[in-house]
PDB file of N, CA and C in Angstrom:
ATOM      1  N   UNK A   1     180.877 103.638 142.948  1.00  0.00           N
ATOM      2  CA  UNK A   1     181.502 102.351 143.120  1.00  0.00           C
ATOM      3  C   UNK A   1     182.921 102.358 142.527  1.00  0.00           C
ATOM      4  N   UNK A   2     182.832 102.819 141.447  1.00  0.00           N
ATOM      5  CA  UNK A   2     183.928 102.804 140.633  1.00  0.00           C
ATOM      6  C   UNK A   2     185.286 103.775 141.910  1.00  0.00           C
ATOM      7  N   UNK A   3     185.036 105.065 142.561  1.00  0.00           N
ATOM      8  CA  UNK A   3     185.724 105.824 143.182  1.00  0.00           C
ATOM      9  C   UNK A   3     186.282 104.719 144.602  1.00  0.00           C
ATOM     10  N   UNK A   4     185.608 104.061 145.232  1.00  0.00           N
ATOM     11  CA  UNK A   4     185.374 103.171 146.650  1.00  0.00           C
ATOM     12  C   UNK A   4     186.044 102.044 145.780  1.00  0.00           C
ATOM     13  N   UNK A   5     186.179 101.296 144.571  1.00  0.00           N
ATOM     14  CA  UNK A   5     187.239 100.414 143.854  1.00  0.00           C
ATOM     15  C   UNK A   5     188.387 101.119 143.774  1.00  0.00           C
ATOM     16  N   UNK A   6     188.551 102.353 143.144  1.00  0.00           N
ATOM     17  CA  UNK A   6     190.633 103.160 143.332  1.00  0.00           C
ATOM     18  C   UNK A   6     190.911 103.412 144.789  1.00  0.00           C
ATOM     19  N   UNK A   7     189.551 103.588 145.597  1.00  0.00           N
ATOM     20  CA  UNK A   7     190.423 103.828 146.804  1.00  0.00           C
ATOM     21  C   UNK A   7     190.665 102.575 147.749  1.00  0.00           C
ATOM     22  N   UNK A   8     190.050 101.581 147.145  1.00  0.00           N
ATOM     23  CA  UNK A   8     190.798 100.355 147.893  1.00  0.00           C
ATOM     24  C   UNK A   8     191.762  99.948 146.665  1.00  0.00           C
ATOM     25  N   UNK A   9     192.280  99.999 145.734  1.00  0.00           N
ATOM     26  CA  UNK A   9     192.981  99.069 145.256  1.00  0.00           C
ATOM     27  C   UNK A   9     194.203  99.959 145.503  1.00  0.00           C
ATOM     28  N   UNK A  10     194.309 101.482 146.106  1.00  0.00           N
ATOM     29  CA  UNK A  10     195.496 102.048 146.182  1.00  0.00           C
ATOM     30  C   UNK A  10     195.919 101.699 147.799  1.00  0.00           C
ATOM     31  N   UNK A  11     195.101 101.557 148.390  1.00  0.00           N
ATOM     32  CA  UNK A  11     195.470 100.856 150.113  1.00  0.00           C
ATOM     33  C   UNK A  11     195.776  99.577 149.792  1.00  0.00           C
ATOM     34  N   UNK A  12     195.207  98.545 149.019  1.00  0.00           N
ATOM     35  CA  UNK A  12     195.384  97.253 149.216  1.00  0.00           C
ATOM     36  C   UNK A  12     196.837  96.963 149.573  1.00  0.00           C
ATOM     37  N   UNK A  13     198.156  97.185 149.132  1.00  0.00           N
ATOM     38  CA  UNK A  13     199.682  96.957 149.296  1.00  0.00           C
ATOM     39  C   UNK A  13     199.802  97.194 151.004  1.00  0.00           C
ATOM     40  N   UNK A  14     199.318  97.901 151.373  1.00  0.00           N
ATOM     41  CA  UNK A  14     199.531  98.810 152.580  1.00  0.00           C
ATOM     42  C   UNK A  14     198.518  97.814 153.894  1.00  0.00           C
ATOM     43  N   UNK A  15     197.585  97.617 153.505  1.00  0.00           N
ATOM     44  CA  UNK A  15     196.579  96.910 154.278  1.00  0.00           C
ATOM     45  C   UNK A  15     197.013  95.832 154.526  1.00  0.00           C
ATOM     46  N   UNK A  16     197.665  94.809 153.003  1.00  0.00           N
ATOM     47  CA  UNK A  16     198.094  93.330 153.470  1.00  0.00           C
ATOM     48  C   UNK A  16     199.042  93.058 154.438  1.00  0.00           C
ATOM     49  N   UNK A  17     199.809  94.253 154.511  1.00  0.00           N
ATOM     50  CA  UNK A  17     201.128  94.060 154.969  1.00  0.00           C
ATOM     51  C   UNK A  17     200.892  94.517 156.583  1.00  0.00           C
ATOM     52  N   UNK A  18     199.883  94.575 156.518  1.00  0.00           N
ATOM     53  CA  UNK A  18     199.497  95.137 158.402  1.00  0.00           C
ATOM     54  C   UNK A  18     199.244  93.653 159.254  1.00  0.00           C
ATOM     55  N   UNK A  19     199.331  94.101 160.616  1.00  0.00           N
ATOM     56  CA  UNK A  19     198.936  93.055 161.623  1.00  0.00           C
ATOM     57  C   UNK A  19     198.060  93.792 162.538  1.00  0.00           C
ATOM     58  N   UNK A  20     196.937  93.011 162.559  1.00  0.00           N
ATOM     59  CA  UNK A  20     195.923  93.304 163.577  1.00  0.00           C
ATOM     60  C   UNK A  20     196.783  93.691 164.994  1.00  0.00           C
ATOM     61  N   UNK A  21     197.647  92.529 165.151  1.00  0.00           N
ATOM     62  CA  UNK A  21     197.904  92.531 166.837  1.00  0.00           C
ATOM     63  C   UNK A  21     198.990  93.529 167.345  1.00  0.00           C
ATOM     64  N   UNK A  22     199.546  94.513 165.888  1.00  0.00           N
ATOM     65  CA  UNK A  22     200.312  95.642 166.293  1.00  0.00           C
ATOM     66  C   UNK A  22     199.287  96.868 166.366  1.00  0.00           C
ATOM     67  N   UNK A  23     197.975  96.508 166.283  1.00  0.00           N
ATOM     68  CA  UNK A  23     197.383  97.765 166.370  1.00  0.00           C
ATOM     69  C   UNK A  23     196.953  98.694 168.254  1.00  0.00           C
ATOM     70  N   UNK A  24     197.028  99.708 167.569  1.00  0.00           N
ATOM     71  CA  UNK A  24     197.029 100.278 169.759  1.00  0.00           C
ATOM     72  C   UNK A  24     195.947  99.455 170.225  1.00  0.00           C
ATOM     73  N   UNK A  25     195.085  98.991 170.834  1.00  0.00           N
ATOM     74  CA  UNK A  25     194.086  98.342 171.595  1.00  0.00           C
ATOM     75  C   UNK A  25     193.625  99.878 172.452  1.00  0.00           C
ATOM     76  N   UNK A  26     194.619 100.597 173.462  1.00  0.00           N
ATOM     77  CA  UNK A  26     193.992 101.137 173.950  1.00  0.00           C
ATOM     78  C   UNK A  26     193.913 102.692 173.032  1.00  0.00           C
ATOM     79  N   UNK A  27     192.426 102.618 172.960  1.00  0.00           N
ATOM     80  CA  UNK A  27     191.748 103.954 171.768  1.00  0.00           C
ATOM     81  C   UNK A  27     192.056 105.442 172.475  1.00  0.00           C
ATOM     82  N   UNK A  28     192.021 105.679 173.703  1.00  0.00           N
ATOM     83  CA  UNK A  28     192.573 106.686 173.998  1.00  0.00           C
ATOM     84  C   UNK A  28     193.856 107.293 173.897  1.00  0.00           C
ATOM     85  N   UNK A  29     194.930 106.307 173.409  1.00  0.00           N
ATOM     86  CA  UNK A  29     195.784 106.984 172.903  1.00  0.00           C
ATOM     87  C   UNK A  29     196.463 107.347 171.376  1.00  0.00           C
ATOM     88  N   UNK A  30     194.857 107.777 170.856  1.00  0.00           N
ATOM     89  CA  UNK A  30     195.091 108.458 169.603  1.00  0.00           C
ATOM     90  C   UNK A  30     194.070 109.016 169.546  1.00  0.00           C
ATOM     91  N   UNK A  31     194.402 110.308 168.361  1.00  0.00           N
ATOM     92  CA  UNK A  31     192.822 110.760 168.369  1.00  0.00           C
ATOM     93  C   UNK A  31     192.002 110.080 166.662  1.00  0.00           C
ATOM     94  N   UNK A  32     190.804 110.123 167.138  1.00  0.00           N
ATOM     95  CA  UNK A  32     189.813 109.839 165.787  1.00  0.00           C
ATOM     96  C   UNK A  32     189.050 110.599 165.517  1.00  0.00           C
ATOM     97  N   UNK A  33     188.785 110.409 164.394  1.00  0.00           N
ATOM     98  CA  UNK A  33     188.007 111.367 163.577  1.00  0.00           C
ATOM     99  C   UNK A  33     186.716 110.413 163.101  1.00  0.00           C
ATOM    100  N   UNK A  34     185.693 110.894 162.783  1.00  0.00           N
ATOM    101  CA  UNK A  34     184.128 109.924 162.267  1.00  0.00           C
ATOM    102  C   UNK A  34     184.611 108.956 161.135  1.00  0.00           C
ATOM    103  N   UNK A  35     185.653 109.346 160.445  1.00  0.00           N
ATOM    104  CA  UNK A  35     185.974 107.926 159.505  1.00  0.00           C
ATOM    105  C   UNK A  35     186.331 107.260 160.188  1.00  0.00           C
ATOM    106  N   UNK A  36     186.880 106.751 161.529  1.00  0.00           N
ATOM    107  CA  UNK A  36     187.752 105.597 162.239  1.00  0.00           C
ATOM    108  C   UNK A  36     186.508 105.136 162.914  1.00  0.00           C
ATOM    109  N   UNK A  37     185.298 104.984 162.494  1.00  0.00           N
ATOM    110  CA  UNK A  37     184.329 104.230 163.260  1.00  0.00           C
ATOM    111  C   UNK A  37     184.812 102.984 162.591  1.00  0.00           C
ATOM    112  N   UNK A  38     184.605 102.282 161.715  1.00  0.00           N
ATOM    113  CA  UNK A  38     185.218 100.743 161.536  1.00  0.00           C
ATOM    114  C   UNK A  38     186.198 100.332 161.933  1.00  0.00           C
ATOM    115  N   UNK A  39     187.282 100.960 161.839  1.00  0.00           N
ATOM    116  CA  UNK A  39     188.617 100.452 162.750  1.00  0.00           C
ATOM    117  C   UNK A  39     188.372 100.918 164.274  1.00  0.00           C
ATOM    118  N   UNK A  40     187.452 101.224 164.227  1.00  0.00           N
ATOM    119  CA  UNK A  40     187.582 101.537 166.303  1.00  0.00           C
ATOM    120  C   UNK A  40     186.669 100.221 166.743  1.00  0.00           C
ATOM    121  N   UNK A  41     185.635  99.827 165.846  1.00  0.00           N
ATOM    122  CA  UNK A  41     184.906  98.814 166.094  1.00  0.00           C
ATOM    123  C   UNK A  41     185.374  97.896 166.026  1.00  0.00           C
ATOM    124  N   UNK A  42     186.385  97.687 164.885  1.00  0.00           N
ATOM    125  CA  UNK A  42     187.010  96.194 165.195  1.00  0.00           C
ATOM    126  C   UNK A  42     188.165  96.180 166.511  1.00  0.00           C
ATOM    127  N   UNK A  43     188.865  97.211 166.454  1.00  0.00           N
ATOM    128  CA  UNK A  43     189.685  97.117 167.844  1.00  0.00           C
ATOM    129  C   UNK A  43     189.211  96.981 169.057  1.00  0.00           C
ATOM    130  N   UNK A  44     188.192  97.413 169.024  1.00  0.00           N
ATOM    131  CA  UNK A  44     187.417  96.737 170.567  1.00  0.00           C
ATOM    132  C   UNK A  44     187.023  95.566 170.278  1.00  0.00           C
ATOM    133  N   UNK A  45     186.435  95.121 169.260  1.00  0.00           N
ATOM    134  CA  UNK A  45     186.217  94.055 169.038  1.00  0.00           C
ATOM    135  C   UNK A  45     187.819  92.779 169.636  1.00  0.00           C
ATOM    136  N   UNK A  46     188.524  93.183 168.467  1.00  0.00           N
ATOM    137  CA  UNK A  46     189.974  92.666 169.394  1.00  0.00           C
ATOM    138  C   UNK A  46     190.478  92.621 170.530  1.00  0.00           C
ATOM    139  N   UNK A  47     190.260  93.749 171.403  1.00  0.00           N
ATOM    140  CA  UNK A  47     190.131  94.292 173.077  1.00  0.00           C
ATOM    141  C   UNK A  47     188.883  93.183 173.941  1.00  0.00           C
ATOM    142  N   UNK A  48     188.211  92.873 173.175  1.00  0.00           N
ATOM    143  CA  UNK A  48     187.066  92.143 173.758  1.00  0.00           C
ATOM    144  C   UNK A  48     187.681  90.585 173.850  1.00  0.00           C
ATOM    145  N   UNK A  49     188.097  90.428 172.534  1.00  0.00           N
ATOM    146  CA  UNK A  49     188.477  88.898 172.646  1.00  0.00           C
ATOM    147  C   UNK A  49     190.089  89.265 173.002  1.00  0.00           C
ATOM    148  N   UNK A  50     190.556  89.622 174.073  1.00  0.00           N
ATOM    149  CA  UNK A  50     191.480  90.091 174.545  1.00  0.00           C
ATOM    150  C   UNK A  50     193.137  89.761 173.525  1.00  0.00           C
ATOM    151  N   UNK A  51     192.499  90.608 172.504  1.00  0.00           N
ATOM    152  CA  UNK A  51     193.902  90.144 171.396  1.00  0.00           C
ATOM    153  C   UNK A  51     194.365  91.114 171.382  1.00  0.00           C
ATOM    154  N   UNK A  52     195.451  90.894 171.220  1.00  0.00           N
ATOM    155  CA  UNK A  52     196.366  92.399 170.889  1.00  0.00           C
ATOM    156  C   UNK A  52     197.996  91.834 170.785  1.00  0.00           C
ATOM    157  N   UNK A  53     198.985  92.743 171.052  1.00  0.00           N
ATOM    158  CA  UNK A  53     200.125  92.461 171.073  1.00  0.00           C
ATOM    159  C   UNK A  53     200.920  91.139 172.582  1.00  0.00           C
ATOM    160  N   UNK A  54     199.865  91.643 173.473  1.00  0.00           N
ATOM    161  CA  UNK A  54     200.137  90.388 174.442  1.00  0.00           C
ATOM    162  C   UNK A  54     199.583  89.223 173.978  1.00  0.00           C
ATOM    163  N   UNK A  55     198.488  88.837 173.198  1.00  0.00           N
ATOM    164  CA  UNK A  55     198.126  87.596 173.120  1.00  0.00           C
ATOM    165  C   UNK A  55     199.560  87.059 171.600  1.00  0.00           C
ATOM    166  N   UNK A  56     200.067  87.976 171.197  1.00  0.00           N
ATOM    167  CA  UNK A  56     200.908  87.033 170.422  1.00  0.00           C
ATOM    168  C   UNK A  56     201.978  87.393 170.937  1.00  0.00           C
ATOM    169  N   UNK A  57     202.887  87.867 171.922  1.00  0.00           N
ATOM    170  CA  UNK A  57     203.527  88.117 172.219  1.00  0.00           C
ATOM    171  C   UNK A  57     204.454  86.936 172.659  1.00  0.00           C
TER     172      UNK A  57
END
């Protein structure tokens, strides 16, 4: 627990400062690796409720 607490409190600066709706939507143009299962899930998730850079655009 203690290791999964330094490794979010050293992303936290980096994370706040992100926007969902600049993220790629379409997943084929990057590659992933088995850690990007949560961020691939929420981006479809976003792709589903058709958000992305066009819905704030």
């Amino acid at each position: 627990m203690d290791f999964n607490h330094q490794v979010f409190g050293e992303d936290k600066d980096i994370v706040e400062e992100q926007y969902p709706e600049d993220l790629p939507i379409a997943l084929q143009d990057e590659v992933h690796i088995a850690g990007d299962k949560s961020s691939l899930a929420y981006r479809k998730g976003l792709a589903a409720l058709h958000l992305g850079r066009s819905f704030t655009a």
